[in-house]
C-alpha atoms as a PDB file:
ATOM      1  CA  UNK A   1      15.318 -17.623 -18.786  1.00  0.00           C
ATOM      2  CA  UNK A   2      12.009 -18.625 -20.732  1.00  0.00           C
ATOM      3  CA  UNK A   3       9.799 -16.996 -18.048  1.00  0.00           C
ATOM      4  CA  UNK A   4      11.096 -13.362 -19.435  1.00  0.00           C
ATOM      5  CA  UNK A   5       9.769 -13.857 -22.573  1.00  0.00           C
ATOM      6  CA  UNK A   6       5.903 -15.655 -21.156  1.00  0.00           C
ATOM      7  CA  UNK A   7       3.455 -12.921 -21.817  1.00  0.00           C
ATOM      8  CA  UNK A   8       1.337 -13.800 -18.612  1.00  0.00           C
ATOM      9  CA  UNK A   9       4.547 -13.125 -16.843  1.00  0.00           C
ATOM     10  CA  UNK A  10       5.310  -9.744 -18.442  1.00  0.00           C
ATOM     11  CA  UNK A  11       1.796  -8.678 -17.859  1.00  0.00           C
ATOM     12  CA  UNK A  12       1.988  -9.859 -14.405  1.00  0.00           C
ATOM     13  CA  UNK A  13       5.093  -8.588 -13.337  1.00  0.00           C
ATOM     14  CA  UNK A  14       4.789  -4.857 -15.278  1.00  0.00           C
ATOM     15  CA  UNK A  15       1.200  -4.157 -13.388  1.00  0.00           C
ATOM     16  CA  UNK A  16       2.609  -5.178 -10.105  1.00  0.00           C
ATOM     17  CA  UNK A  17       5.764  -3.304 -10.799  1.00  0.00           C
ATOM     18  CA  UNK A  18       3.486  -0.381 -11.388  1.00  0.00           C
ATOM     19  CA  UNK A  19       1.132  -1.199  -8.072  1.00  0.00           C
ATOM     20  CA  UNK A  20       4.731  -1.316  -6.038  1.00  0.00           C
ATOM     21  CA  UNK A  21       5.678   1.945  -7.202  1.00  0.00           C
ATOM     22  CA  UNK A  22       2.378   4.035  -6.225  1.00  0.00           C
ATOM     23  CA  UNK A  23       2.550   2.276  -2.760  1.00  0.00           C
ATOM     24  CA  UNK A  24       6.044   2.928  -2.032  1.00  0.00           C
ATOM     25  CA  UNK A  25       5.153   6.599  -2.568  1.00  0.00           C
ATOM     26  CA  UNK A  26       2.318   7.265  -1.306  1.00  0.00           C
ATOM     27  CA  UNK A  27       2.582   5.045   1.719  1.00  0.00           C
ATOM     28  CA  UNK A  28       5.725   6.901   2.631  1.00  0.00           C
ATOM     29  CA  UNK A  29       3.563  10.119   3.215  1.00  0.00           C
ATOM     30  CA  UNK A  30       1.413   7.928   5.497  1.00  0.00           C
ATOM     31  CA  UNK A  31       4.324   6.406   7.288  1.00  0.00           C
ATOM     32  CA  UNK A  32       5.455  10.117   8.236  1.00  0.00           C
ATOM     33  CA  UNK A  33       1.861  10.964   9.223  1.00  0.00           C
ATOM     34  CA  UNK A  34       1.915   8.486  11.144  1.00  0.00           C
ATOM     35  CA  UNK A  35      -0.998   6.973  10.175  1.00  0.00           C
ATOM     36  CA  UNK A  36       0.511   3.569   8.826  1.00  0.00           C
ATOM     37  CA  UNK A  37      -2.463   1.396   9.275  1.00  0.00           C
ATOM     38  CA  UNK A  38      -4.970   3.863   7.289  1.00  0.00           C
ATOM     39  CA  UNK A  39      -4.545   1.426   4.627  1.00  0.00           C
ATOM     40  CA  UNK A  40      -4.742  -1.570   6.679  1.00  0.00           C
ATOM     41  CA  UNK A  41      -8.539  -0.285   8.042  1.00  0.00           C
ATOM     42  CA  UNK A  42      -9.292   0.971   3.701  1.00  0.00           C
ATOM     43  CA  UNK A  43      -8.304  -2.070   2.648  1.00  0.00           C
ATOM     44  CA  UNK A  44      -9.816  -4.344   4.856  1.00  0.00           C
ATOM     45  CA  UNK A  45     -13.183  -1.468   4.746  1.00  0.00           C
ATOM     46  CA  UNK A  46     -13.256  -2.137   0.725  1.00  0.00           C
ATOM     47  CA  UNK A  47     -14.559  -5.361   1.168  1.00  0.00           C
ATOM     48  CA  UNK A  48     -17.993  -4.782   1.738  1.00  0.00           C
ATOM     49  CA  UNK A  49     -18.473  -2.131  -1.243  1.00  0.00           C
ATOM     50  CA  UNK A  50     -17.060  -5.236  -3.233  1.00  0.00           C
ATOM     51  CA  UNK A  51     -19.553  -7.847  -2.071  1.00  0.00           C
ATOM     52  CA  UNK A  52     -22.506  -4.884  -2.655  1.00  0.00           C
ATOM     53  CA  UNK A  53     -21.467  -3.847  -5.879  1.00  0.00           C
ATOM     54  CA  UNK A  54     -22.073  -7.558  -6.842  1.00  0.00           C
ATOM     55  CA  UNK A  55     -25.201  -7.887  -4.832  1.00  0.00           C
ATOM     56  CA  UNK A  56     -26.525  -5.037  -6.231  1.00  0.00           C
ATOM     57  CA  UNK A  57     -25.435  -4.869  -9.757  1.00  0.00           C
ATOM     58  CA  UNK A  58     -25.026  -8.998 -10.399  1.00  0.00           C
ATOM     59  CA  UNK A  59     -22.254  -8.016 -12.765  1.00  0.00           C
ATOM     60  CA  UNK A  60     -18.552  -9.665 -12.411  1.00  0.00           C
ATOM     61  CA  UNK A  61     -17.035  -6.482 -14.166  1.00  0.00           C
ATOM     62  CA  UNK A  62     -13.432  -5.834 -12.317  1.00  0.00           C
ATOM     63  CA  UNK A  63     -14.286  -2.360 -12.939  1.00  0.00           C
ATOM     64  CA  UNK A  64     -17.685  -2.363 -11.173  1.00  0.00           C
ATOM     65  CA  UNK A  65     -16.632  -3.896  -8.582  1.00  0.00           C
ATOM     66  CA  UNK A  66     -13.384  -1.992  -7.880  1.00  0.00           C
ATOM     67  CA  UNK A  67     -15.736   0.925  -8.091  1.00  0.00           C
ATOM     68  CA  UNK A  68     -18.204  -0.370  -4.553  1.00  0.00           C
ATOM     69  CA  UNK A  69     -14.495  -0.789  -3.410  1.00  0.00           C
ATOM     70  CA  UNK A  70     -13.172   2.677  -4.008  1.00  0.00           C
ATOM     71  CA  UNK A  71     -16.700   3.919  -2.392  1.00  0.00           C
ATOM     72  CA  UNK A  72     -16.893   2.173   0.582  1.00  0.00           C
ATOM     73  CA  UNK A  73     -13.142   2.441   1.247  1.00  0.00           C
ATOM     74  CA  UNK A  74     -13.791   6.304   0.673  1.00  0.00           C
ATOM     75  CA  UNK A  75     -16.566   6.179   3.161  1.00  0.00           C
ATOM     76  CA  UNK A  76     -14.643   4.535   5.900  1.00  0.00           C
ATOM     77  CA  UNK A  77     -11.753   7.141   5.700  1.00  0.00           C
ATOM     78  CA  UNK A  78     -14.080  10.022   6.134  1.00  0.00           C
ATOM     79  CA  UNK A  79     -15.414   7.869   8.829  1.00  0.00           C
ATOM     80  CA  UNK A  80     -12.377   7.647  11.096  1.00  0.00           C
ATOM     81  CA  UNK A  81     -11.944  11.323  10.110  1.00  0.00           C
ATOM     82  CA  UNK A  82     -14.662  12.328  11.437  1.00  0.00           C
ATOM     83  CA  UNK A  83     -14.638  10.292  14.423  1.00  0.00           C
ATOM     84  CA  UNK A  84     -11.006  11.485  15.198  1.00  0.00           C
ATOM     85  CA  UNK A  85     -12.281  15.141  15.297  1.00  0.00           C
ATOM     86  CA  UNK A  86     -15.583  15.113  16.760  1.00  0.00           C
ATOM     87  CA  UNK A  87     -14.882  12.845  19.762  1.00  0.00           C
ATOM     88  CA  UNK A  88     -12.340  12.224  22.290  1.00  0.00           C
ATOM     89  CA  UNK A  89     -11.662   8.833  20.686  1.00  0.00           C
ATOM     90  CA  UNK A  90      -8.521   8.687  19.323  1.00  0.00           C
ATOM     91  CA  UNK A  91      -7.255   7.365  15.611  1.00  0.00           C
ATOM     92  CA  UNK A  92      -5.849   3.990  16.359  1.00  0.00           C
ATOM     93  CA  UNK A  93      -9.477   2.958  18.389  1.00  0.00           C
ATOM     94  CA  UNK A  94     -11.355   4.805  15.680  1.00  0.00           C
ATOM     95  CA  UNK A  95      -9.721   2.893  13.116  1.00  0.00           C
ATOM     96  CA  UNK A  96      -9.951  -0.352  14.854  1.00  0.00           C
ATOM     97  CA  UNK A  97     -13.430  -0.010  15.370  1.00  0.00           C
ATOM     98  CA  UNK A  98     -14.444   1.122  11.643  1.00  0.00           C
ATOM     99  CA  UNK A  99     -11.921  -1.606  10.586  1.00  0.00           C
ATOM    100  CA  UNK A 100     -14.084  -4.189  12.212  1.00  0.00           C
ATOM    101  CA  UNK A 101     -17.093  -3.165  11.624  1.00  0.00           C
ATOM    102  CA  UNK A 102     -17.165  -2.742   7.676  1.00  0.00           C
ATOM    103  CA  UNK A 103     -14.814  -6.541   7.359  1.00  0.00           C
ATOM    104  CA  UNK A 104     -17.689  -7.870   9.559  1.00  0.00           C
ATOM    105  CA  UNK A 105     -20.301  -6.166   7.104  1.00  0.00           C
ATOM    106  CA  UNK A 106     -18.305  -7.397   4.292  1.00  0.00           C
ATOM    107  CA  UNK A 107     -17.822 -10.965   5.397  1.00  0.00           C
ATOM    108  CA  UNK A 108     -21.321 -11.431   5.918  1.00  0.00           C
ATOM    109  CA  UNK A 109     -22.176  -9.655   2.073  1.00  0.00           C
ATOM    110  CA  UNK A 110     -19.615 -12.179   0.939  1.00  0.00           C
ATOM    111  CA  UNK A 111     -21.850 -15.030   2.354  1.00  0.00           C
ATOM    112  CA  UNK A 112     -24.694 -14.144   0.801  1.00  0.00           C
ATOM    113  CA  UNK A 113     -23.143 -13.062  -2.530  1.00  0.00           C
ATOM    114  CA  UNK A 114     -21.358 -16.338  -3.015  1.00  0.00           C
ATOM    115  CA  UNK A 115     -24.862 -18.063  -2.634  1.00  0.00           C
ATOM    116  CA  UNK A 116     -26.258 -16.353  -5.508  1.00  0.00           C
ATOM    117  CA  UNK A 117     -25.726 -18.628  -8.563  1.00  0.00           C
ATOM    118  CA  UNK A 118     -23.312 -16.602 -10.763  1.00  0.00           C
ATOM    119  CA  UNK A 119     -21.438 -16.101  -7.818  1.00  0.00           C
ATOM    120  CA  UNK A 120     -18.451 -18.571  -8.679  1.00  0.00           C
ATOM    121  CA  UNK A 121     -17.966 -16.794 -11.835  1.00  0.00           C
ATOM    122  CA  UNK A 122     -17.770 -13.117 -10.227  1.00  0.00           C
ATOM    123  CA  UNK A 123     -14.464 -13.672  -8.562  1.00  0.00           C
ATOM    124  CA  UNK A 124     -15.208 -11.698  -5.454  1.00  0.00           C
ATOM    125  CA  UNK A 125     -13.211 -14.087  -3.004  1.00  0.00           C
ATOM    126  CA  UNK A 126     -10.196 -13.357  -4.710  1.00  0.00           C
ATOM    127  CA  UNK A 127     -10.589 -10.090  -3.521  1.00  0.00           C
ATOM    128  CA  UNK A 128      -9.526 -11.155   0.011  1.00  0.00           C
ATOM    129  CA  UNK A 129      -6.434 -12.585  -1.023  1.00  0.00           C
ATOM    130  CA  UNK A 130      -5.560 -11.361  -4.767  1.00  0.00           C
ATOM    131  CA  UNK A 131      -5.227 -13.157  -7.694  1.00  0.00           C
ATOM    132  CA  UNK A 132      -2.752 -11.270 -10.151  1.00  0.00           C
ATOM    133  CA  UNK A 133      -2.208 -14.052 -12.005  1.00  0.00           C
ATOM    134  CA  UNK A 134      -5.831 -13.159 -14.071  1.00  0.00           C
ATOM    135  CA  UNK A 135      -4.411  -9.342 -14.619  1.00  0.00           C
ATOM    136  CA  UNK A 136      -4.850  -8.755 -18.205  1.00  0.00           C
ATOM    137  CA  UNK A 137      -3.496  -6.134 -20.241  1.00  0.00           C
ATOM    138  CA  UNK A 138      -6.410  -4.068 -20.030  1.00  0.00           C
ATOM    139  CA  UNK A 139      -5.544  -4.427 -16.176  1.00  0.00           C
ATOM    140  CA  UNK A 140      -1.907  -3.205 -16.600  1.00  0.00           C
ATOM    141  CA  UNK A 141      -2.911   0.075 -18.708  1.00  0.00           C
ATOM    142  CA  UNK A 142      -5.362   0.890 -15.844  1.00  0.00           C
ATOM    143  CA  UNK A 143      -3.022   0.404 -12.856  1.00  0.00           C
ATOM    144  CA  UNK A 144      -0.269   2.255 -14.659  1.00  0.00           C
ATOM    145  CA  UNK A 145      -2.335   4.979 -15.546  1.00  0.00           C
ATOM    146  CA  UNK A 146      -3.510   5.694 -12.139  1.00  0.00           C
ATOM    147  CA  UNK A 147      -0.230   5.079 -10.462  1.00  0.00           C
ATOM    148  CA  UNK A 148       0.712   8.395 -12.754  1.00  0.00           C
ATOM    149  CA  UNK A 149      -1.489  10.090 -11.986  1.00  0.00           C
ATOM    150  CA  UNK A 150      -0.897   9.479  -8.338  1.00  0.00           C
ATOM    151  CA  UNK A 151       2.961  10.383  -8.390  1.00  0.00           C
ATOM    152  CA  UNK A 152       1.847  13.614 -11.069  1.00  0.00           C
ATOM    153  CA  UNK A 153      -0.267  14.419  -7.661  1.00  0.00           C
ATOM    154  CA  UNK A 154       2.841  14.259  -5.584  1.00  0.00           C
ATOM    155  CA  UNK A 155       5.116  16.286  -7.427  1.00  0.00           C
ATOM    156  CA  UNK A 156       2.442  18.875  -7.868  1.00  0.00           C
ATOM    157  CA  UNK A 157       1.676  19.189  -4.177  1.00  0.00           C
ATOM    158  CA  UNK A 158       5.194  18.389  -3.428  1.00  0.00           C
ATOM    159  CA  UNK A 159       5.593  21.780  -1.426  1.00  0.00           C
ATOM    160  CA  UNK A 160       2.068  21.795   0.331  1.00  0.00           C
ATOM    161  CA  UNK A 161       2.626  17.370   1.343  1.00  0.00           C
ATOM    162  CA  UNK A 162       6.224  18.587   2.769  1.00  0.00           C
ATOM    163  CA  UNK A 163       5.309  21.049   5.113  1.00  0.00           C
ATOM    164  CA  UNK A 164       2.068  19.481   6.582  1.00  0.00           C
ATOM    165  CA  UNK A 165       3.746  16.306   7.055  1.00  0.00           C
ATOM    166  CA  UNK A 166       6.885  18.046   8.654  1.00  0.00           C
ATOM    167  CA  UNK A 167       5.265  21.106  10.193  1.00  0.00           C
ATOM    168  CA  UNK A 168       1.398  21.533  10.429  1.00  0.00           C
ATOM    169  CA  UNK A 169       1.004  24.389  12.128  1.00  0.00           C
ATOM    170  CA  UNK A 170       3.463  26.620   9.779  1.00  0.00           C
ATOM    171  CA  UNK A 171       1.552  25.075   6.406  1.00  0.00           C
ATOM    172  CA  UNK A 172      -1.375  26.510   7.824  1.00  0.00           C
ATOM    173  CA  UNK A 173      -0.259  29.822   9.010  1.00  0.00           C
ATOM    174  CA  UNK A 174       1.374  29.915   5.351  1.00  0.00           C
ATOM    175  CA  UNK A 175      -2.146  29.950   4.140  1.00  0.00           C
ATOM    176  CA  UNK A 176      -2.638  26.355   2.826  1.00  0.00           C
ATOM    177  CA  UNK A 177      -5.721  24.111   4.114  1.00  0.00           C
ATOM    178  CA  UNK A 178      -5.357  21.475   6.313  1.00  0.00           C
ATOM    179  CA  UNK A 179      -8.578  20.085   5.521  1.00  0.00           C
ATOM    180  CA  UNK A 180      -7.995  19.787   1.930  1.00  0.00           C
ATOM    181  CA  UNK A 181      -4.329  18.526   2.123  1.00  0.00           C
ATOM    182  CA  UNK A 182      -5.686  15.502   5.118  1.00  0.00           C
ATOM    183  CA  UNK A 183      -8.315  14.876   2.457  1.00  0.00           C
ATOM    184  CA  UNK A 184      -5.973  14.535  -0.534  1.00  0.00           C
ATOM    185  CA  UNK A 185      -3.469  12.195   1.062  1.00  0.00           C
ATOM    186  CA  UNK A 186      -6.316   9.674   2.138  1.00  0.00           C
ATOM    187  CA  UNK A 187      -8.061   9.977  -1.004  1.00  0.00           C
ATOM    188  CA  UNK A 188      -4.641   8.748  -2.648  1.00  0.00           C
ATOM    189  CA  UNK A 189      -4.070   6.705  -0.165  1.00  0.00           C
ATOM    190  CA  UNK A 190      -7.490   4.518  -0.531  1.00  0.00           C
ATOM    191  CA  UNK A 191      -7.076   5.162  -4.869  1.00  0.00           C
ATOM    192  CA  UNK A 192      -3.498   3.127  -3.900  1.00  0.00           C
ATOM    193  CA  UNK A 193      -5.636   0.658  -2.092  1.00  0.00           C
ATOM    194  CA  UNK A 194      -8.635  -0.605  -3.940  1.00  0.00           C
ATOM    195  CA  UNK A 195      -5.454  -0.085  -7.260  1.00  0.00           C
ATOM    196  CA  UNK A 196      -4.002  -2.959  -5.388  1.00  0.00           C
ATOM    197  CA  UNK A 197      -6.379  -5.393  -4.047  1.00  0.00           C
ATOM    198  CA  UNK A 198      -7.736  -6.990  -6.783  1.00  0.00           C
ATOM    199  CA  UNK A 199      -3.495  -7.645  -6.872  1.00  0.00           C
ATOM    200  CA  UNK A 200      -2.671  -8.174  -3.729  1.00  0.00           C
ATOM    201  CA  UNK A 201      -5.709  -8.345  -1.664  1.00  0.00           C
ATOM    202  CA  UNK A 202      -7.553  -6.795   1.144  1.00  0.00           C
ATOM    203  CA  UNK A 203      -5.507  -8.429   3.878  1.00  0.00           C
ATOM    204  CA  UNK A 204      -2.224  -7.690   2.755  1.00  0.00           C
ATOM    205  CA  UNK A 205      -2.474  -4.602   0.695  1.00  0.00           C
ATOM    206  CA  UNK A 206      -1.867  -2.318   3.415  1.00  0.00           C
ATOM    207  CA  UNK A 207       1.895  -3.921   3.667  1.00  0.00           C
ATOM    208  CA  UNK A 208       2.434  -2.542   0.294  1.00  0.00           C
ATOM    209  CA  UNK A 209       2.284   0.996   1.359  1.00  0.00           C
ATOM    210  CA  UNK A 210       4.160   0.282   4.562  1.00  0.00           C
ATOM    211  CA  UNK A 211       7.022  -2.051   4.487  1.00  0.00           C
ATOM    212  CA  UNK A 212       8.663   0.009   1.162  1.00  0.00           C
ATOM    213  CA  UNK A 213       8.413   2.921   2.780  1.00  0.00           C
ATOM    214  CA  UNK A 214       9.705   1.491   6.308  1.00  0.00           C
ATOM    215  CA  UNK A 215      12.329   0.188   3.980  1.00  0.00           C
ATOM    216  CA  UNK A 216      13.726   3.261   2.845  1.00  0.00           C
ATOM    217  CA  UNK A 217      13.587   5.520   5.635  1.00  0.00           C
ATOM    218  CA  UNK A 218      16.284   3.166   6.688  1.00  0.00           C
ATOM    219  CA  UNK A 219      18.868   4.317   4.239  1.00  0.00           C
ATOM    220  CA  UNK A 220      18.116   8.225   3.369  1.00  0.00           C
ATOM    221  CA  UNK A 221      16.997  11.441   6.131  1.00  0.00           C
ATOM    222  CA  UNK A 222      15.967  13.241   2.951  1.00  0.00           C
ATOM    223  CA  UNK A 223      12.135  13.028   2.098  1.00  0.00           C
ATOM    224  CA  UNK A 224      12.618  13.157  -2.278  1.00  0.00           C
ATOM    225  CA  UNK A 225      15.318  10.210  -1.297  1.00  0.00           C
ATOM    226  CA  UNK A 226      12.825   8.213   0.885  1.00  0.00           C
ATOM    227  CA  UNK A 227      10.633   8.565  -1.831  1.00  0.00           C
ATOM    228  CA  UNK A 228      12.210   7.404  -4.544  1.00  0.00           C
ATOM    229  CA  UNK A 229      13.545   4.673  -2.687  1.00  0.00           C
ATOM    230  CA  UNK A 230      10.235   3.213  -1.093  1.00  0.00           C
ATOM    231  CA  UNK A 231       9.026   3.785  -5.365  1.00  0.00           C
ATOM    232  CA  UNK A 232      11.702   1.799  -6.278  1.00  0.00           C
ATOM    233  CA  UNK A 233      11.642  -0.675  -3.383  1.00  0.00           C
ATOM    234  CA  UNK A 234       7.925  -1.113  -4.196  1.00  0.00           C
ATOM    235  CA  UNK A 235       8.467  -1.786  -8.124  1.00  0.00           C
ATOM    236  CA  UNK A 236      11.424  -4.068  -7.502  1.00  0.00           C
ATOM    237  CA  UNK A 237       9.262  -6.474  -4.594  1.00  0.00           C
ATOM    238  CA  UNK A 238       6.533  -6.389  -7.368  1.00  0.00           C
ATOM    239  CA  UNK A 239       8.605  -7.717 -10.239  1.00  0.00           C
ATOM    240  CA  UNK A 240      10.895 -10.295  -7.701  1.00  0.00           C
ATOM    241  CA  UNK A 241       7.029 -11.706  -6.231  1.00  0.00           C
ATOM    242  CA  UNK A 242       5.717 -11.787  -9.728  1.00  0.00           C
ATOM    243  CA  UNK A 243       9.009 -13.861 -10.825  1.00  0.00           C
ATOM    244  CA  UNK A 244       9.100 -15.988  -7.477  1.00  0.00           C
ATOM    245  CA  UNK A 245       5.457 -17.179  -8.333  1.00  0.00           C
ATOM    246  CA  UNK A 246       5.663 -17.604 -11.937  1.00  0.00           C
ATOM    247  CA  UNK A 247       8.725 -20.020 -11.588  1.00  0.00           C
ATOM    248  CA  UNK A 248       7.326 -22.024  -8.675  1.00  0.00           C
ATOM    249  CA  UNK A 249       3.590 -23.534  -9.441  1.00  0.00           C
ATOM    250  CA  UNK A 250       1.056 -22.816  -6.474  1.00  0.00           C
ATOM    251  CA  UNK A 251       2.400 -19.702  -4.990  1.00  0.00           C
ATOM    252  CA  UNK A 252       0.225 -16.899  -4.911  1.00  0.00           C
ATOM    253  CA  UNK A 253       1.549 -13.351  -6.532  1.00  0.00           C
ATOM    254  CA  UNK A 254      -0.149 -11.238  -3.841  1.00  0.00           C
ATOM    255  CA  UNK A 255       1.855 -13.559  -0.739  1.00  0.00           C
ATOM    256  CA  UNK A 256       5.096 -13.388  -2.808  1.00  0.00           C
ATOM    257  CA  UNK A 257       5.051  -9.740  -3.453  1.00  0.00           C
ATOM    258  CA  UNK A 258       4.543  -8.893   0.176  1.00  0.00           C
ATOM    259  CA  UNK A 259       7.284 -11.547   1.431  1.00  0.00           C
ATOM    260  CA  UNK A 260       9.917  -9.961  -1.088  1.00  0.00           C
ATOM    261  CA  UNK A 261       9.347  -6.793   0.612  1.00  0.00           C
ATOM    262  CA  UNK A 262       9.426  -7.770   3.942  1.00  0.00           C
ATOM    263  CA  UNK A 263      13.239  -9.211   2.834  1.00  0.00           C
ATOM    264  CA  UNK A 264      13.968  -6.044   1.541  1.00  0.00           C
ATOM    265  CA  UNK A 265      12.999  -4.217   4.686  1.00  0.00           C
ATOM    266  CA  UNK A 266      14.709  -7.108   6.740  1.00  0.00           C
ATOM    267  CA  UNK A 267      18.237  -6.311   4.780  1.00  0.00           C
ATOM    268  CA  UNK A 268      17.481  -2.544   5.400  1.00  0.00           C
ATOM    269  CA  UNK A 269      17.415  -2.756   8.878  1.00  0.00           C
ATOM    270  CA  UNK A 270      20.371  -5.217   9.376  1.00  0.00           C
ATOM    271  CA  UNK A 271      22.655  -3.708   6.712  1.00  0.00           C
ATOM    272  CA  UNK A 272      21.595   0.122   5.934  1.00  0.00           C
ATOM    273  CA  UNK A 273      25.028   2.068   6.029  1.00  0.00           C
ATOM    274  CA  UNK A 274      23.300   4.743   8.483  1.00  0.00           C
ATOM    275  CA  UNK A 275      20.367   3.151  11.032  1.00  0.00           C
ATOM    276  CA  UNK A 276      21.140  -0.394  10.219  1.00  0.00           C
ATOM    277  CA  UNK A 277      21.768  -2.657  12.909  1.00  0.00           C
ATOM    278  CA  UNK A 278      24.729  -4.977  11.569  1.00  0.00           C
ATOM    279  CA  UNK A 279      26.132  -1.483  10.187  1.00  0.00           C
ATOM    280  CA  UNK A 280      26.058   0.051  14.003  1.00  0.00           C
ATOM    281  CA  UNK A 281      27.036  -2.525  15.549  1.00  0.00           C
ATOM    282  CA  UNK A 282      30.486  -2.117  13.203  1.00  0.00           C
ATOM    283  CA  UNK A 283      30.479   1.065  13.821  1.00  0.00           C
ATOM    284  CA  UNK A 284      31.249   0.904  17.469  1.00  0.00           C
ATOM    285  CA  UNK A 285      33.237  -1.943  17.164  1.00  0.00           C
ATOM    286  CA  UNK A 286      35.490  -0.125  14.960  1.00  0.00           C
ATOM    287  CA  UNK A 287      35.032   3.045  17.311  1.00  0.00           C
ATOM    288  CA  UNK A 288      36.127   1.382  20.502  1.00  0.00           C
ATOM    289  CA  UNK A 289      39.208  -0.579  18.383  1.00  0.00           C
ATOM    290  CA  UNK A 290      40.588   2.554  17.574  1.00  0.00           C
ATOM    291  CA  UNK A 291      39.966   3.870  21.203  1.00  0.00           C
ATOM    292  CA  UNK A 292      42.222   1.312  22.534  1.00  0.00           C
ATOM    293  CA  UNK A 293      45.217   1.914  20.124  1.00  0.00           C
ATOM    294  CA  UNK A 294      44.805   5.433  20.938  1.00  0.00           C
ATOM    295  CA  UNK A 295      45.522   4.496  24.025  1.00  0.00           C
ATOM    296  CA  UNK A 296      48.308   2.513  23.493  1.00  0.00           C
END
């Protein structure tokens, strides 16, 4: 019970409480456009504005960095945009390919960054895998205050994100903008990202704005329930991956976070009173046990 009153653990555990919150809502919005793996191609796209920033700027600051992050994770999603609409190539090959591409770019601007001398100091490798163990509480107020503002931006477009993710075509008869609603939901979906991968890290942040939201669309048909379920889902693998690591030396946060949501989906899909699978499979065993005595 000592671990609940470490500091390094509270600060830990309330930033990626925060992180898992932001994902699980705005990733549910993705998982109903079904465009799930937008973050996965961000995410993985963020790592060469990372590696730049450094190159260009020789400063370790989290927040310049973060910064080349947010840019060149911007620049990729306006990249598969406009690839989507201007060719014939669809947005799974457009996002592999831009995916590819801009981890490629980054790898190699990780090669040369790490060979500048300062470069062991700058912490740009943990970018790839996350190291929220060095959050500070500078770190916490930031990621907090952006995850507000991100759910503030859902419940103020609540009516405009509802009917272009459920019916397109009437949202824009009804006189909203397609273009500007698209372009909101990736622009909070990368802010979600490069918020998280100095946590989590490039490779597995786009799990964070899937798996909660996978998670609750088990349990609710309702889009406010999904919602607050992925949000709480999120928060709950944040604070359980944040415990998990700071009770067992060596594990990673990032890895731990992920993993607790993936058991939390896993128990959603076996035991979720409507879609789960255990929970169906009950269902008709019950069904067809009462069929026989009624026809006894």
């Amino acid at each position: 019970m000592n671990i609940f009153s470490d500091h390094t653990f509270l600060v830990v555990s309330m930033g990626s409480a925060a992180l898992g919150v932001a994902s699980g809502a705005v990733g549910s919005f993705a998982v109903l456009r079904k465009q799930s793996l937008l973050g996965d191609g961000v995410s993985h796209a963020a790592l060469p504005g990372v590696a730049a920033a450094f190159l260009i700027t020789g400063i370790r600051s989290s927040g310049i960095l973060l910064l080349g992050a947010l840019l060149s994770g911007i620049l990729a999603a306006l990249l598969i945009s406009v690839i989507t609409k201007c060719s014939k190539v669809k947005f799974d090959a457009a996002l592999a390919a831009v995916m590819s591409g801009f981890f490629g770019l980054g790898t190699v601007l990780l090669t040369c960054a790490q060979k500048l001398p300062n470069a062991a100091q700058s912490g740009i490798s943990t970018f790839i895998y996350g190291q929220a163990s060095a959050m500070l509480e500078d770190d916490v107020i930031f990621i907090t205050a952006l995850s507000a503002v991100l759910i503030a931006l859902i419940l103020i477009f609540w009516k405009e994100f509802k009917l272009f993710c459920f019916d397109r075509d009437f949202s824009v008869q009804s006189g909203f903008s397609e273009k500007k609603i698209s372009l909101l939901m990736s622009f909070m979906t990368v802010v979600t990202v490069i918020l998280g991968i100095q946590t989590v890290g490039v490779v597995l942040m786009s799990a964070m704005l899937i798996i909660p939201a996978a998670a609750a669309r088990q349990w609710s048909d309702r889009l406010f329930a999904n919602i607050i379920l992925a949000a709480f889902f999120g928060g709950l693998s944040g604070v359980v991956g944040a415990l998990v690591s700071g009770l067992e030396q060596g594990i990673p946060t990032g890895p731990a976070i992920v993993i607790a949501a993936s058991a939390i989906a896993a128990l959603s899909l076996l035991f979720a009173p409507r879609r789960g699978v255990v929970s169906n499979f009950l269902k008709r065993k019950i069904s067809r046990f009462r069929l026989k005595r009624s026809e006894r």
